[in-house]
C-alpha atoms as a PDB file:
ATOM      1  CA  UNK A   1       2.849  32.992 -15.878  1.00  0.00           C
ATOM      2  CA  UNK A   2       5.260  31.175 -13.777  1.00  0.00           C
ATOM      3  CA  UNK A   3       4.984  27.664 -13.160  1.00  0.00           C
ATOM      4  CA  UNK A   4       5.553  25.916 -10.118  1.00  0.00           C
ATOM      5  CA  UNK A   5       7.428  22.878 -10.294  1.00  0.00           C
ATOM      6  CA  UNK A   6       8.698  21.768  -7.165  1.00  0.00           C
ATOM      7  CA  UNK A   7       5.497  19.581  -6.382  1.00  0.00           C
ATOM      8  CA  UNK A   8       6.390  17.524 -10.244  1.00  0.00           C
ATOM      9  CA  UNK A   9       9.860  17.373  -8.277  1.00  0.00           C
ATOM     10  CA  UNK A  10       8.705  15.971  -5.283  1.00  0.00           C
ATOM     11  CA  UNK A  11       6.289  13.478  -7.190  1.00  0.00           C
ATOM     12  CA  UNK A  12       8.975  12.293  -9.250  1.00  0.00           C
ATOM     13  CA  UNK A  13      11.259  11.758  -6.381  1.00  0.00           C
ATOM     14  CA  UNK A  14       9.041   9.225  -4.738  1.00  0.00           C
ATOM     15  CA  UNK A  15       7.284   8.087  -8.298  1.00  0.00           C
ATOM     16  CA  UNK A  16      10.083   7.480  -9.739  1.00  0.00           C
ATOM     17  CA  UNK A  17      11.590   4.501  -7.352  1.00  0.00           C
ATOM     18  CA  UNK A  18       8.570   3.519  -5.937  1.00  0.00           C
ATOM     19  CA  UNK A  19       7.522   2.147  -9.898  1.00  0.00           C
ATOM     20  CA  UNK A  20      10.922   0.921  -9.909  1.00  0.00           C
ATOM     21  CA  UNK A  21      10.111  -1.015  -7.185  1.00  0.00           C
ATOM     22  CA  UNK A  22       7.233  -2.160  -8.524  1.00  0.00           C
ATOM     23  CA  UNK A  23       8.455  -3.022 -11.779  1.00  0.00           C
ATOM     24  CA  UNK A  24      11.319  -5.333  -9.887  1.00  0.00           C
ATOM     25  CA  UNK A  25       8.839  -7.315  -7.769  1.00  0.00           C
ATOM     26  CA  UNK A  26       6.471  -8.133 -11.240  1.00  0.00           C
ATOM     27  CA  UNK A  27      10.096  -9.254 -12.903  1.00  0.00           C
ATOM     28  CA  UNK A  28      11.118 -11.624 -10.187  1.00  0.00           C
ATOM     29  CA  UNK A  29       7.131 -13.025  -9.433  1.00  0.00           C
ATOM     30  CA  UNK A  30       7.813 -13.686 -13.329  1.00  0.00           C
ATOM     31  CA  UNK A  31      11.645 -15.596 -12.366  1.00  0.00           C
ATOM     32  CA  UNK A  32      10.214 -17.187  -9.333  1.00  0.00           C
ATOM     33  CA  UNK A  33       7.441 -18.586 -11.090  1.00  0.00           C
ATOM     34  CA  UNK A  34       9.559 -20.523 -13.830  1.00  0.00           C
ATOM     35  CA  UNK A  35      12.239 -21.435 -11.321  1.00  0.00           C
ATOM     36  CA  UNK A  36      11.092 -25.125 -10.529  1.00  0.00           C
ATOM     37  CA  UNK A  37      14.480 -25.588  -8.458  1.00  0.00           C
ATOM     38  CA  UNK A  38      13.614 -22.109  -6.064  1.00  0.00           C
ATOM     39  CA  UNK A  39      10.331 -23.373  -5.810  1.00  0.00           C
ATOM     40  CA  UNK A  40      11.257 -27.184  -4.421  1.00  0.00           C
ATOM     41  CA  UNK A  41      13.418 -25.540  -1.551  1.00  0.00           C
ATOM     42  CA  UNK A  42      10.606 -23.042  -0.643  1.00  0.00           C
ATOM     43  CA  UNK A  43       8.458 -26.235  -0.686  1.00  0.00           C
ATOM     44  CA  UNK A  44      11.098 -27.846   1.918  1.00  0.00           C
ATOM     45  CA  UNK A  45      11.114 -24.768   4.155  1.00  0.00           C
ATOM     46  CA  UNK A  46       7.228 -25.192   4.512  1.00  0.00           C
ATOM     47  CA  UNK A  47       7.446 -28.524   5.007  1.00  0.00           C
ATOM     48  CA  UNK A  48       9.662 -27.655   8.035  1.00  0.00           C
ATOM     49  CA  UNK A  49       7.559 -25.340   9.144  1.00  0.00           C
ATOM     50  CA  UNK A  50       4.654 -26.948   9.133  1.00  0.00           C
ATOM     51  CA  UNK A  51       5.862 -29.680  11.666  1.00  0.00           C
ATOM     52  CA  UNK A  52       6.260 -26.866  14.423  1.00  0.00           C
ATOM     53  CA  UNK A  53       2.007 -26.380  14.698  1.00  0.00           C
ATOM     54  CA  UNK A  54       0.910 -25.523  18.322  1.00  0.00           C
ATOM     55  CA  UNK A  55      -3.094 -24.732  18.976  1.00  0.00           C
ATOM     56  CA  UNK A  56      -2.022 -20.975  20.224  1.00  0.00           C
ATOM     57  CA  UNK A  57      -0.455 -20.368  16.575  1.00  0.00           C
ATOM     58  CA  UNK A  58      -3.093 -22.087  14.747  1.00  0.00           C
ATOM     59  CA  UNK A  59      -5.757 -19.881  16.462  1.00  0.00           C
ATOM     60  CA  UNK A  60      -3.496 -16.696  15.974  1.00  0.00           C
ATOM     61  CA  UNK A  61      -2.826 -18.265  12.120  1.00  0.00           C
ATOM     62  CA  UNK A  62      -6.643 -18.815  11.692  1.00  0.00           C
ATOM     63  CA  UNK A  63      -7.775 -15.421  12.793  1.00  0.00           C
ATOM     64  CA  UNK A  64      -5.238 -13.458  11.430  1.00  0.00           C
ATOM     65  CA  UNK A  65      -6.552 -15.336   8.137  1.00  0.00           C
ATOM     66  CA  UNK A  66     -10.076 -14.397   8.530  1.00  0.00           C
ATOM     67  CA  UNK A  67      -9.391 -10.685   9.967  1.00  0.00           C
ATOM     68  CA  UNK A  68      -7.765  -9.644   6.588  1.00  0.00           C
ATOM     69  CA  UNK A  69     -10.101 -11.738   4.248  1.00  0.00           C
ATOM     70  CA  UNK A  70     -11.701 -10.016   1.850  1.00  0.00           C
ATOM     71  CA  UNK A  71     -15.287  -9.967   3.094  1.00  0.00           C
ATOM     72  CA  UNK A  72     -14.087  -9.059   6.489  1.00  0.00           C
ATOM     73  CA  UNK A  73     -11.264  -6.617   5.368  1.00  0.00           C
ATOM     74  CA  UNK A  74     -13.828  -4.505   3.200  1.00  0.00           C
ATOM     75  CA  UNK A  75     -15.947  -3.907   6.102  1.00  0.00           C
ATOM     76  CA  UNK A  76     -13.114  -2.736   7.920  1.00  0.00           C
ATOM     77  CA  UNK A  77     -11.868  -0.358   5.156  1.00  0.00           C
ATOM     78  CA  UNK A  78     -15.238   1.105   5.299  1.00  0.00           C
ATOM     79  CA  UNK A  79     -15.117   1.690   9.152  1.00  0.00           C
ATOM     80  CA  UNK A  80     -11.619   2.832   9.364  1.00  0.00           C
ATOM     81  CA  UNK A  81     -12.730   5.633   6.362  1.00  0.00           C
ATOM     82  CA  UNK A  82     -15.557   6.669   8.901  1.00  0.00           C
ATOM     83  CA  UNK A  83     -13.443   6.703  11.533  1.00  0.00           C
ATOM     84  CA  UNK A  84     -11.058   8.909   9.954  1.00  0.00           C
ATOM     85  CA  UNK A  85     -14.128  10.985   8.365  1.00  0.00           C
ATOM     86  CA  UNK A  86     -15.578  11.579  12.069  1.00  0.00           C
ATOM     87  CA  UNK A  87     -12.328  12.072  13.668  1.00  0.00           C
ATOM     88  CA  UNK A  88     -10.710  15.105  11.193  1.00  0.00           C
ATOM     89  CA  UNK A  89     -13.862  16.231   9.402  1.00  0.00           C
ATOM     90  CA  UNK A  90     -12.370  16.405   6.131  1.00  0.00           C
ATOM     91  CA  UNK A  91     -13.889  14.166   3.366  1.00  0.00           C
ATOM     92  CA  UNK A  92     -10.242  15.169   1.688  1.00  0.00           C
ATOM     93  CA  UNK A  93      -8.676  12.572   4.316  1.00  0.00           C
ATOM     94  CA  UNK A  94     -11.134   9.540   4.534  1.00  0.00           C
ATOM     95  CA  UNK A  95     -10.739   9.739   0.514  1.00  0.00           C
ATOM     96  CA  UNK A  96      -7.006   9.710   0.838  1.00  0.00           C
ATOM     97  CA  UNK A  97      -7.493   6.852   2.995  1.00  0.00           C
ATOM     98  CA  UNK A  98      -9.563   4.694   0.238  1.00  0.00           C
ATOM     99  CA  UNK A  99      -7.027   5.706  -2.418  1.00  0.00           C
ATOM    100  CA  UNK A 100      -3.847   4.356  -0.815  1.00  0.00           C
ATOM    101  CA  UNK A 101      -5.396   1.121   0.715  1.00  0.00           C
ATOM    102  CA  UNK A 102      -7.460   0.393  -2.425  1.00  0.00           C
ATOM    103  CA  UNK A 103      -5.739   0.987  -5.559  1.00  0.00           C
ATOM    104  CA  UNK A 104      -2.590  -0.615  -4.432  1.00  0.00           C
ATOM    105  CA  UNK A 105      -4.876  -3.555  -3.426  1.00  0.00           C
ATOM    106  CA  UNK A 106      -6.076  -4.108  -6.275  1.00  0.00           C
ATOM    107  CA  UNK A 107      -2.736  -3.235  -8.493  1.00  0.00           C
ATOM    108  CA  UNK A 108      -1.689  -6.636  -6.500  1.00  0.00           C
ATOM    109  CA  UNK A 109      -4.846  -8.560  -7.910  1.00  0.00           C
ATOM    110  CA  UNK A 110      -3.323  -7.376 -11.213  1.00  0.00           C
ATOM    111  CA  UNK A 111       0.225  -8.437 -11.003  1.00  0.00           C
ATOM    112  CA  UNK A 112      -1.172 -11.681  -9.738  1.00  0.00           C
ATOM    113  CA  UNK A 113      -3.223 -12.478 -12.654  1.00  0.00           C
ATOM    114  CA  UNK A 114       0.146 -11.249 -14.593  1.00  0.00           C
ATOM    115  CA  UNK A 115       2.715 -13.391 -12.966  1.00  0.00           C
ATOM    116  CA  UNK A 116      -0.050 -16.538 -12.767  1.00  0.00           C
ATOM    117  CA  UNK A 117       2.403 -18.430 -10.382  1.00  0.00           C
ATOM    118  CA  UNK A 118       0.646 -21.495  -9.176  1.00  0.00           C
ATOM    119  CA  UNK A 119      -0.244 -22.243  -5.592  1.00  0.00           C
ATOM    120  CA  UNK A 120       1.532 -24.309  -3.340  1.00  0.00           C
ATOM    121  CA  UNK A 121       0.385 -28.089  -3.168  1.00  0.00           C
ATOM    122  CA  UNK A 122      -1.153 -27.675   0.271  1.00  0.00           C
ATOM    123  CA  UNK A 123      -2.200 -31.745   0.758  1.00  0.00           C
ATOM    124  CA  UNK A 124       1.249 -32.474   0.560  1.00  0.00           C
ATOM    125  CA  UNK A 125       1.722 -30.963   4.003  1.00  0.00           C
ATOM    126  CA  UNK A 126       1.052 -32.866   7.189  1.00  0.00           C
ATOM    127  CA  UNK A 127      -0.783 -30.352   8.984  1.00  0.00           C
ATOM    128  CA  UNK A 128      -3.490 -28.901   7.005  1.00  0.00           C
ATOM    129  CA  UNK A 129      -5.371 -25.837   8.724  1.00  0.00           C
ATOM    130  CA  UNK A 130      -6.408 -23.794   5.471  1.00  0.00           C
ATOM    131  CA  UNK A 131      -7.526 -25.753   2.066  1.00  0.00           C
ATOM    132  CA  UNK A 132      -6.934 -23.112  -1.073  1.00  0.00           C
ATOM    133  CA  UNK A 133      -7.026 -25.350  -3.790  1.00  0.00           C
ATOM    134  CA  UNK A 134      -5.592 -24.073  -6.974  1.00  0.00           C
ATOM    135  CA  UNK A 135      -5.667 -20.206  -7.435  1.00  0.00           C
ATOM    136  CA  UNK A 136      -2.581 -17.829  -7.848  1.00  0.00           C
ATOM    137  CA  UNK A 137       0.146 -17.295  -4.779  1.00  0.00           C
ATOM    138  CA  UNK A 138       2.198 -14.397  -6.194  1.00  0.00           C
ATOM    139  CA  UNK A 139       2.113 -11.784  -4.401  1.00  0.00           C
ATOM    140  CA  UNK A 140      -0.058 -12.676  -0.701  1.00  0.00           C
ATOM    141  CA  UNK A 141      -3.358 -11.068  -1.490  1.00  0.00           C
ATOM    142  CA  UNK A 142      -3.880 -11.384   2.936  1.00  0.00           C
ATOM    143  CA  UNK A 143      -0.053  -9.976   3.317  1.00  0.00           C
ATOM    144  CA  UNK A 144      -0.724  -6.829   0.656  1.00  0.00           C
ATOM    145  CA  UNK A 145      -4.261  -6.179   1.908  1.00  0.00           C
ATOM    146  CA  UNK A 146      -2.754  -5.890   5.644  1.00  0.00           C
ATOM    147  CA  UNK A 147       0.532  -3.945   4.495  1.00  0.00           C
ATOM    148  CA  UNK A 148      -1.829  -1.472   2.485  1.00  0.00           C
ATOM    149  CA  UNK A 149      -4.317  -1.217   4.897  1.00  0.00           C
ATOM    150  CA  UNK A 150      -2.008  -0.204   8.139  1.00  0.00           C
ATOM    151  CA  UNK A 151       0.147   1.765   5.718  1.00  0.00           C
ATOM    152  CA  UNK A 152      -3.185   3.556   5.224  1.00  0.00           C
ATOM    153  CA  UNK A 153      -3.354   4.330   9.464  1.00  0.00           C
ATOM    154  CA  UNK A 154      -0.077   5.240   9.230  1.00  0.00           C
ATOM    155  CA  UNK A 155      -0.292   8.200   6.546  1.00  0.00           C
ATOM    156  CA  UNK A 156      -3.828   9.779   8.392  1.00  0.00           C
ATOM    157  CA  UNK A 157      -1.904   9.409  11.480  1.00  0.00           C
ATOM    158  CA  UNK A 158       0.856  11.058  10.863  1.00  0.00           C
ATOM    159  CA  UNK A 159       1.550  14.499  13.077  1.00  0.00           C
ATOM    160  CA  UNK A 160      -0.407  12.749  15.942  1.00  0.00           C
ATOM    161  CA  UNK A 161       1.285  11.609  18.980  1.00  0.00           C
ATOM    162  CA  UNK A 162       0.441   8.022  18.930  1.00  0.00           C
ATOM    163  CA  UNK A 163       1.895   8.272  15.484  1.00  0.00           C
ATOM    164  CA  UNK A 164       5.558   6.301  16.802  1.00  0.00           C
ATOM    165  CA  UNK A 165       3.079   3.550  18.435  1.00  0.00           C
ATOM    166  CA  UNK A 166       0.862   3.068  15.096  1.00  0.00           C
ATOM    167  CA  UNK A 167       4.298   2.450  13.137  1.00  0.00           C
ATOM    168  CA  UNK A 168       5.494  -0.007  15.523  1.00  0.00           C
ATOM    169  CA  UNK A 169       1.872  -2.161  15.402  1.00  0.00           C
ATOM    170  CA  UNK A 170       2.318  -1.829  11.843  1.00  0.00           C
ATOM    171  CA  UNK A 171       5.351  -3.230  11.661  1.00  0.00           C
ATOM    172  CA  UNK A 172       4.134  -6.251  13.756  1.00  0.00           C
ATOM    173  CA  UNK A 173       0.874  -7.060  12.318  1.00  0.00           C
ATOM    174  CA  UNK A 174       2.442  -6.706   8.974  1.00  0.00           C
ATOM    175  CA  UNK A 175       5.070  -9.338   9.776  1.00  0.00           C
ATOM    176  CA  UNK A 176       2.588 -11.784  11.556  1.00  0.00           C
ATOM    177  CA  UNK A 177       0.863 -11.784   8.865  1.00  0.00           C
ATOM    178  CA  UNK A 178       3.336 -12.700   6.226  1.00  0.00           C
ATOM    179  CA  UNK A 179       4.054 -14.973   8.812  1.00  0.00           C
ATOM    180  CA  UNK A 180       1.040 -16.707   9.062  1.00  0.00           C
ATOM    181  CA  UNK A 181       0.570 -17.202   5.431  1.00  0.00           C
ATOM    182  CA  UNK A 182       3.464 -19.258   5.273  1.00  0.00           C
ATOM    183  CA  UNK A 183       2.475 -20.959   8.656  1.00  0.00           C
ATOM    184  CA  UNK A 184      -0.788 -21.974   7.526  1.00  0.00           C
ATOM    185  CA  UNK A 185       0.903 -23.258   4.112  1.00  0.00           C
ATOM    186  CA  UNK A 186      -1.012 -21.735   1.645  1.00  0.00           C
ATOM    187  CA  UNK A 187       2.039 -19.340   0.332  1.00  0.00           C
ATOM    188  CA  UNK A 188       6.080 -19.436  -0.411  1.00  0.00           C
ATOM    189  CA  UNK A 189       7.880 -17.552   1.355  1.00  0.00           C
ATOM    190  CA  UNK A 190       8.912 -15.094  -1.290  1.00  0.00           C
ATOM    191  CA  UNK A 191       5.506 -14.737  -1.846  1.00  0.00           C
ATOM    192  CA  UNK A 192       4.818 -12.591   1.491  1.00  0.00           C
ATOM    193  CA  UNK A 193       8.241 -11.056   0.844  1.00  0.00           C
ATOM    194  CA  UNK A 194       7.235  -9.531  -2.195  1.00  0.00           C
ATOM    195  CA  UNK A 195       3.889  -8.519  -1.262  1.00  0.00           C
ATOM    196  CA  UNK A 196       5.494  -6.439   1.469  1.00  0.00           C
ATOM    197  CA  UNK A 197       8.155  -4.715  -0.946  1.00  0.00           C
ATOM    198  CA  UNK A 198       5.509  -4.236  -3.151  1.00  0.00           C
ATOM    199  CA  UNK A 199       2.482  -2.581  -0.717  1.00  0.00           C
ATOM    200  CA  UNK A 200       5.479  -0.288   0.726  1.00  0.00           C
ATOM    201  CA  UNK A 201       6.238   1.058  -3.024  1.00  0.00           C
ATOM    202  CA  UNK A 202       3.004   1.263  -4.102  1.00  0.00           C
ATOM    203  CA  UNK A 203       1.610   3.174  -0.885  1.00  0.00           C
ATOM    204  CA  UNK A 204       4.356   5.395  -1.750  1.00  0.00           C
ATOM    205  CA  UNK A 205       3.159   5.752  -5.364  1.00  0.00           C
ATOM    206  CA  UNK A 206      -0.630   6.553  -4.471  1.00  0.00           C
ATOM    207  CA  UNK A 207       0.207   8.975  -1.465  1.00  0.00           C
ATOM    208  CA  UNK A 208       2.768  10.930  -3.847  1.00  0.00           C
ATOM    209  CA  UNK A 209       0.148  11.254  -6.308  1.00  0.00           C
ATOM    210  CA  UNK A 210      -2.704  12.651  -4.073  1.00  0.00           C
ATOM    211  CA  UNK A 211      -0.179  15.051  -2.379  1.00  0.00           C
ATOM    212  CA  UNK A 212       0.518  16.144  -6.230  1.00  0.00           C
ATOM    213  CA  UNK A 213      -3.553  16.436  -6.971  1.00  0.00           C
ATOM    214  CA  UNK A 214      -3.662  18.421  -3.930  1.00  0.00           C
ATOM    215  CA  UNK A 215      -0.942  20.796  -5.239  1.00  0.00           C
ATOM    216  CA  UNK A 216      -2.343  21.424  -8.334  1.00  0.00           C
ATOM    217  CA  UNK A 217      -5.738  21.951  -6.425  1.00  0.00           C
ATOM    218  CA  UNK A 218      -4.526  24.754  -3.984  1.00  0.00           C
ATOM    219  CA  UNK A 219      -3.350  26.728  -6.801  1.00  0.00           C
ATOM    220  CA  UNK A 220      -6.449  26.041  -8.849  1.00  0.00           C
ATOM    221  CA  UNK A 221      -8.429  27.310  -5.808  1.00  0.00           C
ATOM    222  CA  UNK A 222      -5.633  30.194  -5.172  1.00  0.00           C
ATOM    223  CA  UNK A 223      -6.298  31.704  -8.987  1.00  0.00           C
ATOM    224  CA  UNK A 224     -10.334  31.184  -8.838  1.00  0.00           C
ATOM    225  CA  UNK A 225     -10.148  33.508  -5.288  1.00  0.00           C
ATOM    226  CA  UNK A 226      -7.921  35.547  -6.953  1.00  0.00           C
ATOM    227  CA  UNK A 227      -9.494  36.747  -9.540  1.00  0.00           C
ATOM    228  CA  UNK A 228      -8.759  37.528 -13.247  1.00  0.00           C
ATOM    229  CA  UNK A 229      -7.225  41.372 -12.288  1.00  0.00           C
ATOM    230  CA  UNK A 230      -5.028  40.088  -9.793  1.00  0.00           C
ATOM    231  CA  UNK A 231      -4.009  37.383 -11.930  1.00  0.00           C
ATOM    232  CA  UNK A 232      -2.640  39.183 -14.197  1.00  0.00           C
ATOM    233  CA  UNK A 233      -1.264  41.668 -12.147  1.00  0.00           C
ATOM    234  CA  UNK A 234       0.523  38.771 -10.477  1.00  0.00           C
ATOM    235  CA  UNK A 235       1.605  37.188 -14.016  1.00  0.00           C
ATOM    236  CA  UNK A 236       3.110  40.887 -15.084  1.00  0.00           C
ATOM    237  CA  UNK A 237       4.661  41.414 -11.631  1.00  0.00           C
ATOM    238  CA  UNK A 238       6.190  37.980 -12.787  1.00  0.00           C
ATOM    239  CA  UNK A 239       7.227  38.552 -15.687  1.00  0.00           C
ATOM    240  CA  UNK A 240       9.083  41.991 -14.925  1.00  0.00           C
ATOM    241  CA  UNK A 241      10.983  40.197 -11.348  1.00  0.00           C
ATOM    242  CA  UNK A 242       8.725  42.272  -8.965  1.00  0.00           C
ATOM    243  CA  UNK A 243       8.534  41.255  -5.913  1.00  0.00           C
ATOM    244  CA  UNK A 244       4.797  41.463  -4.611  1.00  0.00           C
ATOM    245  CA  UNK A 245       3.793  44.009  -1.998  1.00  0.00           C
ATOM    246  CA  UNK A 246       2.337  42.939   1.438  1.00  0.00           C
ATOM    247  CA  UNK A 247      -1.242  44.518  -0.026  1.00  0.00           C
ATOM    248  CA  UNK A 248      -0.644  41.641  -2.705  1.00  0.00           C
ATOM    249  CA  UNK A 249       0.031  39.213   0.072  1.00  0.00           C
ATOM    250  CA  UNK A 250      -2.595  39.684   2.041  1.00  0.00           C
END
């Protein structure tokens, strides 16, 4: 029987970098976390920042804040799976949808409790909008939640002719976000960088391995319609270099 491997090709392409990726961003949360000297000019650039507060960006910083908390961004991982359920009436989809927002998610929960790099003092900073006291800030749980999330819109969107415009608002709610973390004070700077590198690589990583579940699937359901006869009709045909008539095709 002859094995198929260009979808274990394709996986590994993407797999491959994309835990590279990964792997680099848990190294330097690790080197930015015992860097006191990184950390005091990160501190300065918020410090900076934080003298620039106007009441538009506080309300856009403040709602940005609560529109990707957790409470609020579960209930709209739930509609957005509906949406997507009702829309292309495939259960297939809305699960592909929970997979690639989810698990990388929650992968940056985990790298957080791994890299354990304290949290900013916030009442050092003169304008104090958000109070997180204590906690971990490596990698922006708000930043990855809204990377993984859109990234999510993006994949069950793809073919469809808004597609161009739902990569552009990605891009810009992504980047307000990471912006606003660091606006409101409550995270470094490399903090939202990473979480960004890291949501893009491990969106990449989830979506590669449900289009390789899906491979293996089809041909699972190809040999059960089959049939045993034709299977192994198919597997001799294979074996001697035939090529398969259009009765077999069809």
């Amino acid at each position: 029987m002859t094995i198929d491997l260009r979808p274990h090709r394709r996986f590994a392409r993407t797999a491959i970098p994309a835990a590279g990726v990964i792997l680099a961003v848990i190294i330097s949360g690790f080197v930015l976390s015992g860097s006191a000297g990184w950390t005091a000019v990160e501190m300065d650039l918020l410090r900076q920042v934080n003298t620039v507060h106007t009441a538009p960006l506080d309300a856009v910083a403040l709602g940005i804040d609560w529109l990707f908390s957790p409470a609020v961004g579960a209930v709209l991982v739930l509609l957005a799976a509906g949406s997507v359920l009702v829309a292309t009436r495939r259960r297939g989809a809305a699960i592909h949808f929970l997979l690639v927002v989810m698990i990388p998610t929650l992968g940056a929960d985990v790298i957080k409790l791994l890299v354990h790099r304290a949290r900013r003092d916030i009442p050092s900073l003169a304008h104090i909008l958000l109070r997180e006291p204590g906690g971990l800030s490596f990698p922006s749980g708000h930043s990855s939640f809204a990377a993984c999330f859109l990234l999510g819109i993006v994949l069950v969107t793809a073919g469809h002719r808004w597609h161009p415009f739902v990569i552009g608002t990605t891009a810009v709610i992504v980047l307000a976000t990471a912006a606003s973390r660091v606006y409101l004070g409550v995270h470094y700077p490399s903090d939202v960088v990473a979480s960004i590198v890291y949501s893009i690589a491990a969106v990449a990583l989830v979506n590669a391995a449900w289009t390789l579940l899906l491979a293996h699937w089809s041909v699972r359901r190809s040999g059960l319609h089959a049939g045993p006869d034709y299977r192994k009709m198919s597997d001799a045909r294979s074996d001697h270099g035939a090529t398969p008539t259009a009765c077999d095709r069809g």
